[in-house]
Protein backbone atom coordinates (compact mmCIF):
# COMPACT_ATOMS: atom_id res chain seq x y z
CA UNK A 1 -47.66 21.39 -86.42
CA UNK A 2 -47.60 17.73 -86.77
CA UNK A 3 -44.55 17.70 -89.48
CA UNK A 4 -42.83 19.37 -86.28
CA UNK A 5 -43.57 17.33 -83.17
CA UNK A 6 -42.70 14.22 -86.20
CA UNK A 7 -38.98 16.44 -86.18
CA UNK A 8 -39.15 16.13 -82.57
CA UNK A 9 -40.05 12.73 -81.69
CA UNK A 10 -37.35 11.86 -84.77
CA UNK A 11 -34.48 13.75 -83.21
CA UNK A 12 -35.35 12.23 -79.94
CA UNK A 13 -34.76 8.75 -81.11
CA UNK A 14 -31.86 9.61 -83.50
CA UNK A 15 -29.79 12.30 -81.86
CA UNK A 16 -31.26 12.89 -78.34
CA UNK A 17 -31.05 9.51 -76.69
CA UNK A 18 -28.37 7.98 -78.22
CA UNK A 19 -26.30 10.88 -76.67
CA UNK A 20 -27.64 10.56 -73.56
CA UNK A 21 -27.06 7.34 -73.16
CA UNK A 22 -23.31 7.46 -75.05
CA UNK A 23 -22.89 10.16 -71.67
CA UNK A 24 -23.90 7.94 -69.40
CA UNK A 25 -21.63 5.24 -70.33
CA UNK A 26 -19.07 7.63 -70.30
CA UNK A 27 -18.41 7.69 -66.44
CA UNK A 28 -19.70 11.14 -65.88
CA UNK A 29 -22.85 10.73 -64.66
CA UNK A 30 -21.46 8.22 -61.97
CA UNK A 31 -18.79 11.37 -61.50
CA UNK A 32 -21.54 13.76 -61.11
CA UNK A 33 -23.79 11.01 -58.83
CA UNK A 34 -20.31 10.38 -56.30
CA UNK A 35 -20.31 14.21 -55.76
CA UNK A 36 -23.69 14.39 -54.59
CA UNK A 37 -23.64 11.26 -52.56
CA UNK A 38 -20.18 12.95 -50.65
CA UNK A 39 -22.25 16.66 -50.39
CA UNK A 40 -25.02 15.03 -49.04
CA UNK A 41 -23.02 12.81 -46.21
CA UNK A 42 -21.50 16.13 -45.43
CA UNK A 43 -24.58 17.82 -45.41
CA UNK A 44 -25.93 14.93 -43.21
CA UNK A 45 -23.41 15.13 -40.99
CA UNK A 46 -23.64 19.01 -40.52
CA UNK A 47 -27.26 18.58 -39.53
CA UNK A 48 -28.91 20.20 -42.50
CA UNK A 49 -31.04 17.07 -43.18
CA UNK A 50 -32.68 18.89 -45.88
CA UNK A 51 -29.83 19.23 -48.29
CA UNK A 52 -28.99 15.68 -47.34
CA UNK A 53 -31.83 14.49 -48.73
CA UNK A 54 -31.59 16.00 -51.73
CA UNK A 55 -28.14 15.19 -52.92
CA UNK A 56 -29.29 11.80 -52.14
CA UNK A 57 -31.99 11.75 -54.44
CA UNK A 58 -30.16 13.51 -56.80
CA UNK A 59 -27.48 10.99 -56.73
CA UNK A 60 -30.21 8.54 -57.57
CA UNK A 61 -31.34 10.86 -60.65
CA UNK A 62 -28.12 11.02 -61.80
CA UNK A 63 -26.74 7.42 -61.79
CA UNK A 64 -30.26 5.26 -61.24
CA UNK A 65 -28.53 2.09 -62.73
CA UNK A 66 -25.80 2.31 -60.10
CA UNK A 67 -27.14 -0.46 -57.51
CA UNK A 68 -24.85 0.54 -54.63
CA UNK A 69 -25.12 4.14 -54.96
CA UNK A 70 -28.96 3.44 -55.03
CA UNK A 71 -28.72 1.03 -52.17
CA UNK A 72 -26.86 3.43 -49.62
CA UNK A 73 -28.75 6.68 -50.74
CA UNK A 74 -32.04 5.16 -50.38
CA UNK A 75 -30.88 3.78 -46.89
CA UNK A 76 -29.43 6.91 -46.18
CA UNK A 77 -32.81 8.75 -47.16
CA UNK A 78 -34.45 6.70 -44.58
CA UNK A 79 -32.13 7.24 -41.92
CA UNK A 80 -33.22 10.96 -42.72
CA UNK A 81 -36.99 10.27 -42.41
CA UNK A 82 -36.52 8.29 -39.19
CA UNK A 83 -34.43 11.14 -37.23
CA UNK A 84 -37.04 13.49 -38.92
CA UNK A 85 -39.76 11.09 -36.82
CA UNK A 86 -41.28 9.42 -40.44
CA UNK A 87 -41.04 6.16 -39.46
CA UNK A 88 -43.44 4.98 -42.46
CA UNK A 89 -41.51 6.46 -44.79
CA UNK A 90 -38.06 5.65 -43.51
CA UNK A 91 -39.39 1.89 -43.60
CA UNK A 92 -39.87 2.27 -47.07
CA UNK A 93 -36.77 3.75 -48.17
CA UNK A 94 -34.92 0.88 -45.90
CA UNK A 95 -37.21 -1.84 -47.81
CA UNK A 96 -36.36 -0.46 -50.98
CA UNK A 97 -32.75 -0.29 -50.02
CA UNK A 98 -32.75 -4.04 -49.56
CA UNK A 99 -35.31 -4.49 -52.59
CA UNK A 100 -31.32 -2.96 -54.49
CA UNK A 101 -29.12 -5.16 -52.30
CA UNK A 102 -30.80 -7.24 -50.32
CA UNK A 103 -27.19 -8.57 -48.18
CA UNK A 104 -26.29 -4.36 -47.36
CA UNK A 105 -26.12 -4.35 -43.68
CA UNK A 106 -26.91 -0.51 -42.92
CA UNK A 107 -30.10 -1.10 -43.99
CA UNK A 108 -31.24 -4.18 -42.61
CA UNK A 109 -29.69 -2.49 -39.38
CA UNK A 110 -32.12 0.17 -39.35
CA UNK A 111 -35.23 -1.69 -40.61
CA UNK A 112 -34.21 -3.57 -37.38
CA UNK A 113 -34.11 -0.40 -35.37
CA UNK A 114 -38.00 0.90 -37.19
CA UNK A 115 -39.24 -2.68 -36.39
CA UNK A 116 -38.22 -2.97 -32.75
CA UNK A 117 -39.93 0.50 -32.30
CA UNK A 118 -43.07 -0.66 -33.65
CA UNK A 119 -42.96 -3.52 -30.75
CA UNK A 120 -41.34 -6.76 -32.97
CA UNK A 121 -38.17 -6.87 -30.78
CA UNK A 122 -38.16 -10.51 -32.08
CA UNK A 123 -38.59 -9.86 -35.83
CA UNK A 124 -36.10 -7.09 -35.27
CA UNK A 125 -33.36 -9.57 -34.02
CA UNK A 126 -33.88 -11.72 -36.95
CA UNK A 127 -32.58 -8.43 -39.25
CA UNK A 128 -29.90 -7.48 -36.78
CA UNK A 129 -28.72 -11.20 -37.21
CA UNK A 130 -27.97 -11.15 -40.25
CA UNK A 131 -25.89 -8.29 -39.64
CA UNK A 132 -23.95 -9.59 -36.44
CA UNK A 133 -23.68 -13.11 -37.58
CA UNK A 134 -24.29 -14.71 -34.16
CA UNK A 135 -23.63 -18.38 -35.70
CA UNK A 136 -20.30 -17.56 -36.22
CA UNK A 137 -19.64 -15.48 -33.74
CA UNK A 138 -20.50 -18.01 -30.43
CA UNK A 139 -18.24 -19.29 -28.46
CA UNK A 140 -17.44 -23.12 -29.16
CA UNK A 141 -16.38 -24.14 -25.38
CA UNK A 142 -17.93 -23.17 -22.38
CA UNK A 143 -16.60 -20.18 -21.65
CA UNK A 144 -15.04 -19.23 -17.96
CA UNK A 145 -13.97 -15.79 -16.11
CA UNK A 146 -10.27 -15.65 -16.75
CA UNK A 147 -9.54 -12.59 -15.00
CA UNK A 148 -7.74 -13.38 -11.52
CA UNK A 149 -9.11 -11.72 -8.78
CA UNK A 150 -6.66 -9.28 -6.85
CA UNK A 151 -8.92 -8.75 -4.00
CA UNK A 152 -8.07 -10.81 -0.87
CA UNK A 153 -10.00 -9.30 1.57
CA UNK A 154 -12.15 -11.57 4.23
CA UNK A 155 -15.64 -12.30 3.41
CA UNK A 156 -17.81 -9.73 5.37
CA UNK A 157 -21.12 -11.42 6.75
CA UNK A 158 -23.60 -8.57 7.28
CA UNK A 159 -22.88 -7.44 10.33
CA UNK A 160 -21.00 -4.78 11.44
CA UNK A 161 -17.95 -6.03 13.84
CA UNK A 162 -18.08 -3.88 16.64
CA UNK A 163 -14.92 -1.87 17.91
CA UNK A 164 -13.07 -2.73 21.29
């Protein structure tokens, strides 16, 4: 019994992972992780939620190296949880998602979106500006109303002119 769990745990290291691994790097476990990212976004956007969520995490099985596709299927796992009404665990999965890629804007979107319904509208602007970059988005000269008005009409005090 022991010579063969020794056979075992020696094929594992020699044969087993080495393979595995050699696959891997071979592009089609990234192949295999894409096609259940794309069913799952269909699924998502079909409604059935539960498939969703498990292509997603199969897409994370598949490829777990794979920052982005980590990134966007643990975001979109959250998104999941949150229209499912888990807001603890869609806060997680958008945490994690920015624990992966801290700078990917879907996610810092929606922790946003879980903070501000907690009651943090303030710490929930501070993610959503990130996104929106405000700095570089504000106007650098006072900005006027450029649109001519077409309406010449008299002003009208508040009373009502009587008819002669």
């Amino acid at each position: 019994m022991i010579r063969v769990k020794r056979l075992v745990f020696f094929l594992a290291l020699t044969v087993i992972i080495p393979y595995a691994f050699s696959f891997a790097q071979s592009g089609l476990v990234t192949q295999e992780a894409t096609q259940y990212f794309n069913e799952g976004v269909k699924a998502y956007k079909n409604g059935d939620l539960d498939r969703a969520s498990t292509c997603f995490q199969k897409t994370m099985i598949m490829d777990p190296q794979n920052k982005n596709y980590r990134a966007y299927a643990l975001n979109n796992l959250g998104a999941i949880y949150m229209i499912q009404g888990d807001m603890a665990k869609a806060e997680g999965m958008f945490i994690e998602s920015l624990r992966t890629d801290s700078a990917y804007k879907p996610a810092q979107l929606n922790l946003g979106l879980i903070i501000e319904a907690k009651g943090d509208r303030v710490k929930a602007l501070e993610f959503w500006a990130k996104v929106f970059d405000i700095e570089g988005q504000k106007p650098k000269v006072p900005v006027i109303e450029e649109q001519q008005k077409t309406d010449a009409s008299p002003l009208v005090s508040g009373k009502a002119e009587a008819k002669q």
